[in-house]
PDB file of N, CA and C in Angstrom:
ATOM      1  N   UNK A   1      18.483 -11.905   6.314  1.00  0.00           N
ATOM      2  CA  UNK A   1      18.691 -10.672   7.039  1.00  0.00           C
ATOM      3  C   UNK A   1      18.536 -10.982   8.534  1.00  0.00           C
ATOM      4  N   UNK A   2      19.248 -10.616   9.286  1.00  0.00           N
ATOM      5  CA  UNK A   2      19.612 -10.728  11.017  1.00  0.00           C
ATOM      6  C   UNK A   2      18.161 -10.037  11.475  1.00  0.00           C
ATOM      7  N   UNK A   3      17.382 -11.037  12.624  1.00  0.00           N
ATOM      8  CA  UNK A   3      16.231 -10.571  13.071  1.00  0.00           C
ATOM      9  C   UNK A   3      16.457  -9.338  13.755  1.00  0.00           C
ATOM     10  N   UNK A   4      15.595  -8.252  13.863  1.00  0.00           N
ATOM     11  CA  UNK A   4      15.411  -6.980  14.243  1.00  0.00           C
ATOM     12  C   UNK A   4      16.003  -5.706  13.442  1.00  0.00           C
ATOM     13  N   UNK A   5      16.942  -6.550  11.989  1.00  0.00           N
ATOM     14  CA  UNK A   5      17.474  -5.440  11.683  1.00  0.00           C
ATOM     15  C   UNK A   5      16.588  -4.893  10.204  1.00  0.00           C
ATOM     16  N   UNK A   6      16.083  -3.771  10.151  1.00  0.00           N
ATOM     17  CA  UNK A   6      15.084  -3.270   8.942  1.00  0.00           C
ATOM     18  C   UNK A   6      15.669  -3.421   7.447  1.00  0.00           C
ATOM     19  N   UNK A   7      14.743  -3.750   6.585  1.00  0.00           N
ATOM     20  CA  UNK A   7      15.551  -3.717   5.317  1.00  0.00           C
ATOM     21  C   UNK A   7      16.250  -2.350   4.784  1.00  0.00           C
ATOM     22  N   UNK A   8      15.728  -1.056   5.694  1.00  0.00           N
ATOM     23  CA  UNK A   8      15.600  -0.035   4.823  1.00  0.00           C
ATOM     24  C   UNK A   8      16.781   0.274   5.330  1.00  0.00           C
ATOM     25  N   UNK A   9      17.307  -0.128   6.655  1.00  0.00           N
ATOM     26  CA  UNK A   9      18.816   0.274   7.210  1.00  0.00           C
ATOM     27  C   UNK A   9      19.833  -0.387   6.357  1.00  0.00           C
ATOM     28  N   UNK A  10      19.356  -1.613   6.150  1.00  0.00           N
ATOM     29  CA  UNK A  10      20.832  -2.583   5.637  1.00  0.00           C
ATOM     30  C   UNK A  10      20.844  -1.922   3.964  1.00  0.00           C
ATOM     31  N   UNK A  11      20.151  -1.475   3.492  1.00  0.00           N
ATOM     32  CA  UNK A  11      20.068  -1.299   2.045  1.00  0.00           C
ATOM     33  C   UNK A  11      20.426   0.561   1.991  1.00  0.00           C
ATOM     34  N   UNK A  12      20.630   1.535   3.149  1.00  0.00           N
ATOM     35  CA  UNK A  12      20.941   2.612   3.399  1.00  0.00           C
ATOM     36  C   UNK A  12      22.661   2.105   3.195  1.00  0.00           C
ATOM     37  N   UNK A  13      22.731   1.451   4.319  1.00  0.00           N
ATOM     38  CA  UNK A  13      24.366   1.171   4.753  1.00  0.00           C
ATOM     39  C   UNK A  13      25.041   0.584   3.280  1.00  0.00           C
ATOM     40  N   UNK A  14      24.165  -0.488   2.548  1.00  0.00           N
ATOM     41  CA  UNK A  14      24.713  -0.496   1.391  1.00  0.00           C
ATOM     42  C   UNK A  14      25.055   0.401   0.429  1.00  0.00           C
ATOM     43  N   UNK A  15      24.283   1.331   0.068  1.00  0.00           N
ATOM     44  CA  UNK A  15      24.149   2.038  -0.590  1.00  0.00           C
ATOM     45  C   UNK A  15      25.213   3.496  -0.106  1.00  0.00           C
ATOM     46  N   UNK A  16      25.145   3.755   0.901  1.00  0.00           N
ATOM     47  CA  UNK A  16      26.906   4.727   1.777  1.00  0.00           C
ATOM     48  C   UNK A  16      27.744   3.996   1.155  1.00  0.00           C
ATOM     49  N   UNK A  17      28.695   2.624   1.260  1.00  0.00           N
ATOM     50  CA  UNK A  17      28.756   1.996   1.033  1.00  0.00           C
ATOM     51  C   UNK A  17      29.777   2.008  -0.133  1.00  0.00           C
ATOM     52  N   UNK A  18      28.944   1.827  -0.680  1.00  0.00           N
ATOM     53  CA  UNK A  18      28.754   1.653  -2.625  1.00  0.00           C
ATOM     54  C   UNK A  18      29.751   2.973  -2.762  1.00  0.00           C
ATOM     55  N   UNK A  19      28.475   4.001  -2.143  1.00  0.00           N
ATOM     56  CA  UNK A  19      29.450   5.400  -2.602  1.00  0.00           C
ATOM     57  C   UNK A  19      30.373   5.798  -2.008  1.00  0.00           C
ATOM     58  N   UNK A  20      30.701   5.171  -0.669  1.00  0.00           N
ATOM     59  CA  UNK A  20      32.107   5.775  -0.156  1.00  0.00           C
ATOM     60  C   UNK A  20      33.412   4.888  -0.728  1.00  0.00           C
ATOM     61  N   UNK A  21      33.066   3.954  -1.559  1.00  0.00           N
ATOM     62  CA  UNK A  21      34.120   3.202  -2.386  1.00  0.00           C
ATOM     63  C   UNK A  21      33.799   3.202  -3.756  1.00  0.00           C
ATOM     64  N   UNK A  22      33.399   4.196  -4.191  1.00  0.00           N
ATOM     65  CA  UNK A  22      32.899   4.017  -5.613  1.00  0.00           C
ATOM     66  C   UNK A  22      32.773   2.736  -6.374  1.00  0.00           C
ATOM     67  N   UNK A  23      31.785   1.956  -5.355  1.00  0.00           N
ATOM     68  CA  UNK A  23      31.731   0.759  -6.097  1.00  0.00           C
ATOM     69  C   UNK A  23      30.689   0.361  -7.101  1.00  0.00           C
ATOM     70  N   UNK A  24      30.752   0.797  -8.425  1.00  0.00           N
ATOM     71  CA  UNK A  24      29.731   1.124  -9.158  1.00  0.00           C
ATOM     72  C   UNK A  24      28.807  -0.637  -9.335  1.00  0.00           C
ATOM     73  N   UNK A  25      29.384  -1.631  -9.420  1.00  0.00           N
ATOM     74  CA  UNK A  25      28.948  -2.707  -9.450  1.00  0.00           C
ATOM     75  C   UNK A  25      28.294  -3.081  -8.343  1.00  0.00           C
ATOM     76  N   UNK A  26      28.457  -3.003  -6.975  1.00  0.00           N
ATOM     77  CA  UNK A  26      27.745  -2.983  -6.052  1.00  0.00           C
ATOM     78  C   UNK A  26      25.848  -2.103  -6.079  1.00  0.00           C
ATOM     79  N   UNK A  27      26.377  -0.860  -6.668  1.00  0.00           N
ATOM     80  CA  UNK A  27      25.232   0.224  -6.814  1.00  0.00           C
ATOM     81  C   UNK A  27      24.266  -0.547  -7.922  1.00  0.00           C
ATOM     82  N   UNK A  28      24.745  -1.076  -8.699  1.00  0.00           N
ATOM     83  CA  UNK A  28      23.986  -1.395  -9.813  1.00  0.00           C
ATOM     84  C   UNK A  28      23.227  -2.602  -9.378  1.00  0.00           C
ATOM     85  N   UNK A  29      23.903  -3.684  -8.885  1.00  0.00           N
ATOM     86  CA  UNK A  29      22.822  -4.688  -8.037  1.00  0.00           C
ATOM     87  C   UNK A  29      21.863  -4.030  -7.231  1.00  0.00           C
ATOM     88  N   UNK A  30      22.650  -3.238  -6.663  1.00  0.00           N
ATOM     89  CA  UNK A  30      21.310  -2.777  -5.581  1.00  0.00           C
ATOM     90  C   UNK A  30      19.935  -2.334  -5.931  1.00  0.00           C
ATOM     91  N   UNK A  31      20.345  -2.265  -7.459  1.00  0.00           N
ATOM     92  CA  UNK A  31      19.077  -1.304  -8.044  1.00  0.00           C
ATOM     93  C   UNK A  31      18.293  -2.208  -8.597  1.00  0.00           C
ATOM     94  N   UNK A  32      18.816  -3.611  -8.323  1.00  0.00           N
ATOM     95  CA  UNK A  32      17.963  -4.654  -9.355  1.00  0.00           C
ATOM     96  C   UNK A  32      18.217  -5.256  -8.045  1.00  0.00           C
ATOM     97  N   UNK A  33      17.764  -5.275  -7.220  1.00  0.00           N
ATOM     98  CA  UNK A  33      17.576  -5.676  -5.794  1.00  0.00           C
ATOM     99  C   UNK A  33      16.064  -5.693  -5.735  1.00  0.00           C
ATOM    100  N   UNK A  34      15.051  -6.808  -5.570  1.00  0.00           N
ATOM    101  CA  UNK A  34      13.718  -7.003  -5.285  1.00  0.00           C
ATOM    102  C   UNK A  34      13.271  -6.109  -3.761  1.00  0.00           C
ATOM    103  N   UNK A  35      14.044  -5.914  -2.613  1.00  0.00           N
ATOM    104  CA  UNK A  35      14.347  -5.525  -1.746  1.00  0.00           C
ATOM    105  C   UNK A  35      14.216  -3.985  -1.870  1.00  0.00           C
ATOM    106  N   UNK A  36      14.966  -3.572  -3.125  1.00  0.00           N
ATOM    107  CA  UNK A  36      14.893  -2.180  -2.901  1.00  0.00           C
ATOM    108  C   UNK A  36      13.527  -1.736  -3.575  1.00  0.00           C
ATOM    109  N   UNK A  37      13.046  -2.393  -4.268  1.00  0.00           N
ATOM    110  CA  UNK A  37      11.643  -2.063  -4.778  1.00  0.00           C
ATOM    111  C   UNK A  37      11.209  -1.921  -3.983  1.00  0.00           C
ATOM    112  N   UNK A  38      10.694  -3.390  -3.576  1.00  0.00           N
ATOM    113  CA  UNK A  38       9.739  -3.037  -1.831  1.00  0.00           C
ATOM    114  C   UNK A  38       9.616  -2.394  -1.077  1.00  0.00           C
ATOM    115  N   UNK A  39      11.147  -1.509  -0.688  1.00  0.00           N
ATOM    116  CA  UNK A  39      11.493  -0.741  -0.079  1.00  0.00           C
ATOM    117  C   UNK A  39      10.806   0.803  -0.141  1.00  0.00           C
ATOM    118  N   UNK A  40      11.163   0.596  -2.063  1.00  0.00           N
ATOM    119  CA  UNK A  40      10.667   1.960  -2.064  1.00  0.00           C
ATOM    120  C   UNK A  40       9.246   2.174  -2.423  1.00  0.00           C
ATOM    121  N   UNK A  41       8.413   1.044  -2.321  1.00  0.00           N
ATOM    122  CA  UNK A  41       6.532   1.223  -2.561  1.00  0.00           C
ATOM    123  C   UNK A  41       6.442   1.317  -1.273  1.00  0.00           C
ATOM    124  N   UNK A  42       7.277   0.657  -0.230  1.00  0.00           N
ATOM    125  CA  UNK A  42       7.039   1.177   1.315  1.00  0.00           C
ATOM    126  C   UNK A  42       7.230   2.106   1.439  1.00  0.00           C
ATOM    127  N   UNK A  43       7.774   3.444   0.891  1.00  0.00           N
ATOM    128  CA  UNK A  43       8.594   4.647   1.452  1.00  0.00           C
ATOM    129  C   UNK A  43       7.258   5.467   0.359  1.00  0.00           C
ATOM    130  N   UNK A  44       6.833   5.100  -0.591  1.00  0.00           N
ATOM    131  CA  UNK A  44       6.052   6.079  -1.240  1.00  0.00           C
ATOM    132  C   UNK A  44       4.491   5.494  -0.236  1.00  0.00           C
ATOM    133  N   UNK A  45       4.147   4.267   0.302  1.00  0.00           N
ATOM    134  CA  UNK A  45       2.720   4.143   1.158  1.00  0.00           C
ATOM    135  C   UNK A  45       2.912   4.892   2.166  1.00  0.00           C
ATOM    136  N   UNK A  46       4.015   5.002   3.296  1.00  0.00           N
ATOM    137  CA  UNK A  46       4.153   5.881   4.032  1.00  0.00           C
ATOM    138  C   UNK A  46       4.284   7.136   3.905  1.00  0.00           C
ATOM    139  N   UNK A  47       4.989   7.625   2.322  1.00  0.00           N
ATOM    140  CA  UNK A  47       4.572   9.308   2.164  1.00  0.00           C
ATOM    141  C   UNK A  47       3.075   9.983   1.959  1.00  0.00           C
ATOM    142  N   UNK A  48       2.537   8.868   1.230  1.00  0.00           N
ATOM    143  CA  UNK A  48       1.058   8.874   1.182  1.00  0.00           C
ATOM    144  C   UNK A  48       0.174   9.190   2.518  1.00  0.00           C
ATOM    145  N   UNK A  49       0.375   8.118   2.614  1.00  0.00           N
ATOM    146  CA  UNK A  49      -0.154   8.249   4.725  1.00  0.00           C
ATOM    147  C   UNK A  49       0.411   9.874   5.258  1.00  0.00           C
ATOM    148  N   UNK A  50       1.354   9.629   5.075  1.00  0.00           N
ATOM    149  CA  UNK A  50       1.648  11.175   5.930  1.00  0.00           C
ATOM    150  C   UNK A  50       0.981  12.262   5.386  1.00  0.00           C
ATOM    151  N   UNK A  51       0.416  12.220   4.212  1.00  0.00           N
ATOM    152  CA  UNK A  51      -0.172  13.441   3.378  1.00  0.00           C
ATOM    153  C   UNK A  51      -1.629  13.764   3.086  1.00  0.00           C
ATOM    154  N   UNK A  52      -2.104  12.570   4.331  1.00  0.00           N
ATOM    155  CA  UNK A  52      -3.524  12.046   4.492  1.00  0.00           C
ATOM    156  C   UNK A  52      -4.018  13.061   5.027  1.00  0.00           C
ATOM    157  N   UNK A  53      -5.160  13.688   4.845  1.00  0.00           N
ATOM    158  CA  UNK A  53      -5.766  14.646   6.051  1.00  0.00           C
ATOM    159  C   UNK A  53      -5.923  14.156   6.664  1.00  0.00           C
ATOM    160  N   UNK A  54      -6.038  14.491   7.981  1.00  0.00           N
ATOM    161  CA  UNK A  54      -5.977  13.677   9.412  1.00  0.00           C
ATOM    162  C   UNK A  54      -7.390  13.828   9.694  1.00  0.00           C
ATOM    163  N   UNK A  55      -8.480  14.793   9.473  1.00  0.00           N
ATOM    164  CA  UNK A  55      -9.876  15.027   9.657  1.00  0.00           C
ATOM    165  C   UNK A  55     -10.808  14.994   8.369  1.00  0.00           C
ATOM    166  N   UNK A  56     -10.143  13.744   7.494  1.00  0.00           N
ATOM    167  CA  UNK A  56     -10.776  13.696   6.212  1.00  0.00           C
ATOM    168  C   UNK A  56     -12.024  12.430   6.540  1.00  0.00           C
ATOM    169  N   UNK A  57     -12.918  12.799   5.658  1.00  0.00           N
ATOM    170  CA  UNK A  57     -14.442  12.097   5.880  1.00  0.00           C
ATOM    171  C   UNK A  57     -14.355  10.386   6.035  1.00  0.00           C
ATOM    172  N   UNK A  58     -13.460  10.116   5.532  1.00  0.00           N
ATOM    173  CA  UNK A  58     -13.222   9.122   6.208  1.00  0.00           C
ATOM    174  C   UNK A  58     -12.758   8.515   7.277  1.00  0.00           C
ATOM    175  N   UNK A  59     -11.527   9.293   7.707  1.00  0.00           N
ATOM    176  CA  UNK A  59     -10.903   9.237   9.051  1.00  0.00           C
ATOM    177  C   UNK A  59     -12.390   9.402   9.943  1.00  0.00           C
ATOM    178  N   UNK A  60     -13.052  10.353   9.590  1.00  0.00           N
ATOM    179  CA  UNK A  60     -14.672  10.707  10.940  1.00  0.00           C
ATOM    180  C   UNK A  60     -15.177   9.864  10.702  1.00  0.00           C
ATOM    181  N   UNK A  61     -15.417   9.106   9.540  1.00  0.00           N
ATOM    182  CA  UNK A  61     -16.531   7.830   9.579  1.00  0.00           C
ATOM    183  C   UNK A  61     -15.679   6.629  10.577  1.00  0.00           C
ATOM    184  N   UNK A  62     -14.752   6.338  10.061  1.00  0.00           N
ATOM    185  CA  UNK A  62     -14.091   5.493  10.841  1.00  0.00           C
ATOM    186  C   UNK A  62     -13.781   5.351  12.096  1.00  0.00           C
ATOM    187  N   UNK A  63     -13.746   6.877  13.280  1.00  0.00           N
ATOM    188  CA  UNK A  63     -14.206   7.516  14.032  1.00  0.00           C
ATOM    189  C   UNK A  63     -15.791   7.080  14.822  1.00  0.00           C
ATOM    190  N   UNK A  64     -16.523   7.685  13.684  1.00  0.00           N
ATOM    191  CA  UNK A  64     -18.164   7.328  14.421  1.00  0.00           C
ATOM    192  C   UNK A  64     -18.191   5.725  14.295  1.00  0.00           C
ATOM    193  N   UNK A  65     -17.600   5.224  13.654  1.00  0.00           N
ATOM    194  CA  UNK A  65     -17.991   3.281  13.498  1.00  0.00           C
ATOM    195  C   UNK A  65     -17.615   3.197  14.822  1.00  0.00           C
ATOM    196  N   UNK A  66     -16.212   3.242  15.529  1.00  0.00           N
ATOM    197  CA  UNK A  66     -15.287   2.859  16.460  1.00  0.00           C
ATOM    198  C   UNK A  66     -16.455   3.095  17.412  1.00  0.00           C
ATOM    199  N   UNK A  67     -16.909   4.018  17.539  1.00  0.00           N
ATOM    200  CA  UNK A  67     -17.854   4.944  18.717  1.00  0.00           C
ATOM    201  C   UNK A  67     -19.001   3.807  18.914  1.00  0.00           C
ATOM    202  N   UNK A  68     -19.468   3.793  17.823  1.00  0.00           N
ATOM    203  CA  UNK A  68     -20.563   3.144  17.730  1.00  0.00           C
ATOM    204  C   UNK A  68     -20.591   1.514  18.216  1.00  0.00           C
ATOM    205  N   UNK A  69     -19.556   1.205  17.457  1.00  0.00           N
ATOM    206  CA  UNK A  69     -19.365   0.037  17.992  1.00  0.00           C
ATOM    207  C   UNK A  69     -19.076  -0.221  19.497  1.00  0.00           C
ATOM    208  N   UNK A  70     -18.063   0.765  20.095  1.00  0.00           N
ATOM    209  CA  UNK A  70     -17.838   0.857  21.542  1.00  0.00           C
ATOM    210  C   UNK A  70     -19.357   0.861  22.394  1.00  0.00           C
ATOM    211  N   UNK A  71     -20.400   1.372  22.153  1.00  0.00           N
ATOM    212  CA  UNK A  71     -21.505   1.513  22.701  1.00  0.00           C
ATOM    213  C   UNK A  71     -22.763   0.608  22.410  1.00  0.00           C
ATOM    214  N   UNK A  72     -22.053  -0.178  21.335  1.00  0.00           N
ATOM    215  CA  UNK A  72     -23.298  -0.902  21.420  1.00  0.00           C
ATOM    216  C   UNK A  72     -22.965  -2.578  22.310  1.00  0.00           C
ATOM    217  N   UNK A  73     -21.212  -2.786  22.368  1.00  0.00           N
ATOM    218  CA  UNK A  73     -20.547  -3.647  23.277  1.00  0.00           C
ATOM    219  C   UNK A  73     -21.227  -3.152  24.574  1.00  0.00           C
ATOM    220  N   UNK A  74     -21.528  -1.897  25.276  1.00  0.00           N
ATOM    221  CA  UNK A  74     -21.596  -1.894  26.107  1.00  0.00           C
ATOM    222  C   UNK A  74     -23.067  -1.977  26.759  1.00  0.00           C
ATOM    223  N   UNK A  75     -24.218  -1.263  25.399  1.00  0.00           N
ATOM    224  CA  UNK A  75     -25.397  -2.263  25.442  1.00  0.00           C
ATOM    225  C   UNK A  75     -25.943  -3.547  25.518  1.00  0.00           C
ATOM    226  N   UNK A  76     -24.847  -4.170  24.691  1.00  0.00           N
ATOM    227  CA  UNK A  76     -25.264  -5.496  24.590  1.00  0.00           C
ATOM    228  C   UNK A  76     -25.329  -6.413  26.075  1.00  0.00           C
ATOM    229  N   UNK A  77     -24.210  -6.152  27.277  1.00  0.00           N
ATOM    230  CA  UNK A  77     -24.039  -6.544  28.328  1.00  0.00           C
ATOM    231  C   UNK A  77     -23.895  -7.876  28.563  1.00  0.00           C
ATOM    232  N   UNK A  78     -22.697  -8.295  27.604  1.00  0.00           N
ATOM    233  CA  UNK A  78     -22.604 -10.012  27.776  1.00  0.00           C
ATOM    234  C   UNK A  78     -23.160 -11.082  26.482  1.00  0.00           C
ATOM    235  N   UNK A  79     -24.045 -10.350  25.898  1.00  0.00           N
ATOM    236  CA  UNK A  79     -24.792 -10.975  25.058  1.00  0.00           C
ATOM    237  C   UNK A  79     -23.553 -11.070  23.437  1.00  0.00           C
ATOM    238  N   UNK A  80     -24.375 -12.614  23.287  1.00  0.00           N
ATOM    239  CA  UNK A  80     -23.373 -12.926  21.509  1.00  0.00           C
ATOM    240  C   UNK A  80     -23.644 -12.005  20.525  1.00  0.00           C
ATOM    241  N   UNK A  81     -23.034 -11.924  19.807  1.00  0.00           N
ATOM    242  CA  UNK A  81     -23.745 -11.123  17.862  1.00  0.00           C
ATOM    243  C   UNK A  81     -24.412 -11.494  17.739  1.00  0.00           C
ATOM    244  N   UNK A  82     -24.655 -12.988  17.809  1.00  0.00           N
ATOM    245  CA  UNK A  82     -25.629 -13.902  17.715  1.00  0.00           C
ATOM    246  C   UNK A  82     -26.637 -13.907  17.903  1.00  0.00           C
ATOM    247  N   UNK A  83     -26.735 -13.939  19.611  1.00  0.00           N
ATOM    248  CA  UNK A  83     -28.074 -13.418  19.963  1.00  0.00           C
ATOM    249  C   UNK A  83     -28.621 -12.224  20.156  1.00  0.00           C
ATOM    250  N   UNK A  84     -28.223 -11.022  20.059  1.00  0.00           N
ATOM    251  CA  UNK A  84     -28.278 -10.009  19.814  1.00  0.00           C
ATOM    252  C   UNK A  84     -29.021  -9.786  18.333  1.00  0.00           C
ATOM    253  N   UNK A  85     -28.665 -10.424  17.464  1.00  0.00           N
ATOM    254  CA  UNK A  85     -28.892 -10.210  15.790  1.00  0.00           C
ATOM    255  C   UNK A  85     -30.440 -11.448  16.148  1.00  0.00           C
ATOM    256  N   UNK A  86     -30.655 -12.540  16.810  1.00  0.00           N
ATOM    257  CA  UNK A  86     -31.803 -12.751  16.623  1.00  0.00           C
ATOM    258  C   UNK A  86     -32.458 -12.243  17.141  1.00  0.00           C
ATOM    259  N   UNK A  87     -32.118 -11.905  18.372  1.00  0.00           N
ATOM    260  CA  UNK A  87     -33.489 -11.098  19.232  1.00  0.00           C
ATOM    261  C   UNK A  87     -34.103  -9.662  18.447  1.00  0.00           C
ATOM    262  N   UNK A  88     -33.437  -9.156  17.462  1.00  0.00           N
ATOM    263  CA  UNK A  88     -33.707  -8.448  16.506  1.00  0.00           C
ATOM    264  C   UNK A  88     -34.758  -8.921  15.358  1.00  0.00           C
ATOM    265  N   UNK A  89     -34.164  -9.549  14.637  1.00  0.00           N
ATOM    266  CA  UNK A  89     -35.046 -10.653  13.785  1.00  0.00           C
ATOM    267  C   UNK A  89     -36.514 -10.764  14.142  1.00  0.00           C
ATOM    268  N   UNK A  90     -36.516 -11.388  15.350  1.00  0.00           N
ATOM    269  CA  UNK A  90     -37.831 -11.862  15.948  1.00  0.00           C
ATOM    270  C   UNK A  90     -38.256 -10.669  16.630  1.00  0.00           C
ATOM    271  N   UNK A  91     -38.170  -9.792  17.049  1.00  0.00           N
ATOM    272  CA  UNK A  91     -38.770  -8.210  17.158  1.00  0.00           C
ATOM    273  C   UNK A  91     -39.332  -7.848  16.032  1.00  0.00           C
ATOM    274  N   UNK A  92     -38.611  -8.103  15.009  1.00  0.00           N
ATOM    275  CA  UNK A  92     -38.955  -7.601  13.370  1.00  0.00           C
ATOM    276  C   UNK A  92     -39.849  -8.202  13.123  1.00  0.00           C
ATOM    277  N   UNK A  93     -40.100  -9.748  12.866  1.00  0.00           N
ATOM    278  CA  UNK A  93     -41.112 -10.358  12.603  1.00  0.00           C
ATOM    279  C   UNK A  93     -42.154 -10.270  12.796  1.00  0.00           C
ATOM    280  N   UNK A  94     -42.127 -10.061  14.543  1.00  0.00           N
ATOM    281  CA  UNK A  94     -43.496  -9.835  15.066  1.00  0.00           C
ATOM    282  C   UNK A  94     -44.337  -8.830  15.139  1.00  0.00           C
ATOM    283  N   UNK A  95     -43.378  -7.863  14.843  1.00  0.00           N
ATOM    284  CA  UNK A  95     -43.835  -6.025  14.324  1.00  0.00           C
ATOM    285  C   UNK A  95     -44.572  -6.582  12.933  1.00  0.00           C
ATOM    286  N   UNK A  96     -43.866  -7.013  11.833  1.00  0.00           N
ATOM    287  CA  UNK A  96     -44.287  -6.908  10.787  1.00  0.00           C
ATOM    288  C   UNK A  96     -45.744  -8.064  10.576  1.00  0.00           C
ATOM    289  N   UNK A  97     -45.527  -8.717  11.387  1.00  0.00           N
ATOM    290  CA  UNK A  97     -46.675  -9.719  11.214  1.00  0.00           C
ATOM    291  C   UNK A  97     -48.311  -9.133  11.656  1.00  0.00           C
ATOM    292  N   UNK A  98     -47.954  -8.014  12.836  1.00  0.00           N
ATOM    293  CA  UNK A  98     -49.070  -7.396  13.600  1.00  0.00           C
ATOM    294  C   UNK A  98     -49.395  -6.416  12.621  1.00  0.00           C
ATOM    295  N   UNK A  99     -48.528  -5.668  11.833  1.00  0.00           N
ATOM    296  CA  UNK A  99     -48.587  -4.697  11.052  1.00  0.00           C
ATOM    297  C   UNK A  99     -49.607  -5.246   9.710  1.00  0.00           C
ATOM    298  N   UNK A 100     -49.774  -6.880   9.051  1.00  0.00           N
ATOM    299  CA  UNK A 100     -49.627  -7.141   8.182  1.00  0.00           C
ATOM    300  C   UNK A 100     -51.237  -7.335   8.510  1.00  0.00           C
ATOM    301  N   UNK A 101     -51.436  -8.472   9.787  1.00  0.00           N
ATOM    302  CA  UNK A 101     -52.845  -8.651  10.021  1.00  0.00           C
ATOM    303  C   UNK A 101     -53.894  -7.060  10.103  1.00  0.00           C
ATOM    304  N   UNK A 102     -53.253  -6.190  10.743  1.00  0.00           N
ATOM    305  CA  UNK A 102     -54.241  -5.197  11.112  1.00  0.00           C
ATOM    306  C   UNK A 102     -54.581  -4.331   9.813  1.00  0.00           C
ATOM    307  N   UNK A 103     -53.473  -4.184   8.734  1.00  0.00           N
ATOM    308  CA  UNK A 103     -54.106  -3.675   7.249  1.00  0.00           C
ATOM    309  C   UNK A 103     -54.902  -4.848   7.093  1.00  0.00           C
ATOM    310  N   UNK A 104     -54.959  -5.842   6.925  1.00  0.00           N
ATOM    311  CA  UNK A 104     -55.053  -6.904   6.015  1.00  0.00           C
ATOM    312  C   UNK A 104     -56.796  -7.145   6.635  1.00  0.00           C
ATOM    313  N   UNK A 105     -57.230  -6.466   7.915  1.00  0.00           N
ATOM    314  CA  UNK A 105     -58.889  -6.761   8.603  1.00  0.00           C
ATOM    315  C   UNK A 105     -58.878  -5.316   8.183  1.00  0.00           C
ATOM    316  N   UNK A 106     -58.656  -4.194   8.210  1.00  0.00           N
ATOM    317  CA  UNK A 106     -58.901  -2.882   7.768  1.00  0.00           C
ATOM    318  C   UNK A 106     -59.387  -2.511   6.274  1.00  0.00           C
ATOM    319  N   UNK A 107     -58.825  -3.742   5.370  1.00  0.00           N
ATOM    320  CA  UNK A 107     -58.789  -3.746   3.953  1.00  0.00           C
ATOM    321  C   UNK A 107     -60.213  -4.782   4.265  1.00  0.00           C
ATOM    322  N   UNK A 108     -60.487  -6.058   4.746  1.00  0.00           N
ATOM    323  CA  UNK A 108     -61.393  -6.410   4.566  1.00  0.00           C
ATOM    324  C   UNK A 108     -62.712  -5.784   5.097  1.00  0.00           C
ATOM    325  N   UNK A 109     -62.554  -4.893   5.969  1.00  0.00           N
ATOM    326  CA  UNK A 109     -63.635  -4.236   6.641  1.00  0.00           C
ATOM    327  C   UNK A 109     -64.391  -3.456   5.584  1.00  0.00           C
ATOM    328  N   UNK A 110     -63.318  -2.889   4.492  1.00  0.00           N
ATOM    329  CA  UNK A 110     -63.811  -1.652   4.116  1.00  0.00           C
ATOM    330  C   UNK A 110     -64.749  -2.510   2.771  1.00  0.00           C
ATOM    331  N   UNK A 111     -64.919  -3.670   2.813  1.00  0.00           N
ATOM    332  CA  UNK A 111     -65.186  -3.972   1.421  1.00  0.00           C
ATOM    333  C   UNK A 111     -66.814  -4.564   1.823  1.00  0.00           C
ATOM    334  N   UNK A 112     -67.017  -3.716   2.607  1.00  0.00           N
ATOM    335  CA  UNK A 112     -68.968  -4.270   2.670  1.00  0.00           C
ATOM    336  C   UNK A 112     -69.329  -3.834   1.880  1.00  0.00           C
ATOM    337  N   UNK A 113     -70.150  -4.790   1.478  1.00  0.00           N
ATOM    338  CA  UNK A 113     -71.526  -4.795   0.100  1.00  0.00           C
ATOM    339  C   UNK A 113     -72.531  -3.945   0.802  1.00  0.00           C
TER     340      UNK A 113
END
């Protein structure tokens, strides 16, 4: 097929075609055409899509991700995923480690004889 030209045009024009010469043998390939299948699971994904709610709970989640993500690029200020995701890590650690010692003398305190 000639670059820029769509399958769905050349297989339209065939199909005029066909019927402005009643060419029944022509029509009948076309229908066992791999091309026109494709064609037409493309023409039923795009009717789909069009019948999408446009403010359905997913479209908004997908929405707040975009958002979210936009703002946290702009928190980050230069910084990798990378380091961003460890400097997290090691915040965590050290929370949980302070957290772990101060039960852990609170629990032994309470156990005087």
């Amino acid at each position: 097929m000639p670059e820029g030209l769509k399958g769905a045009s050349a297989i339209k024009a065939m199909e005029d075609y066909a019927m402005e010469t009643k060419n029944g043998r022509l029509a009948a390939e076309l229908a066992r055409s791999p091309l026109v299948s494709e064609t037409s699971v493309a023409g039923q994904t795009l009717r789909l899509t069009a019948e999408r709610t446009p403010d359905s709970a997913v479209a908004k989640i997908k929405e707040v991700a975009k958002i979210r993500e936009t703002e946290a690029k702009k928190k980050a200020k230069g910084k990798s995923l990378d380091k961003i995701e460890a400097e997290i890590k090691k915040s965590l650690k050290e929370k949980i480690a302070k957290k772990s010692k101060l039960d852990w003398q609170i629990f032994v305190d309470n156990i005087t004889c």
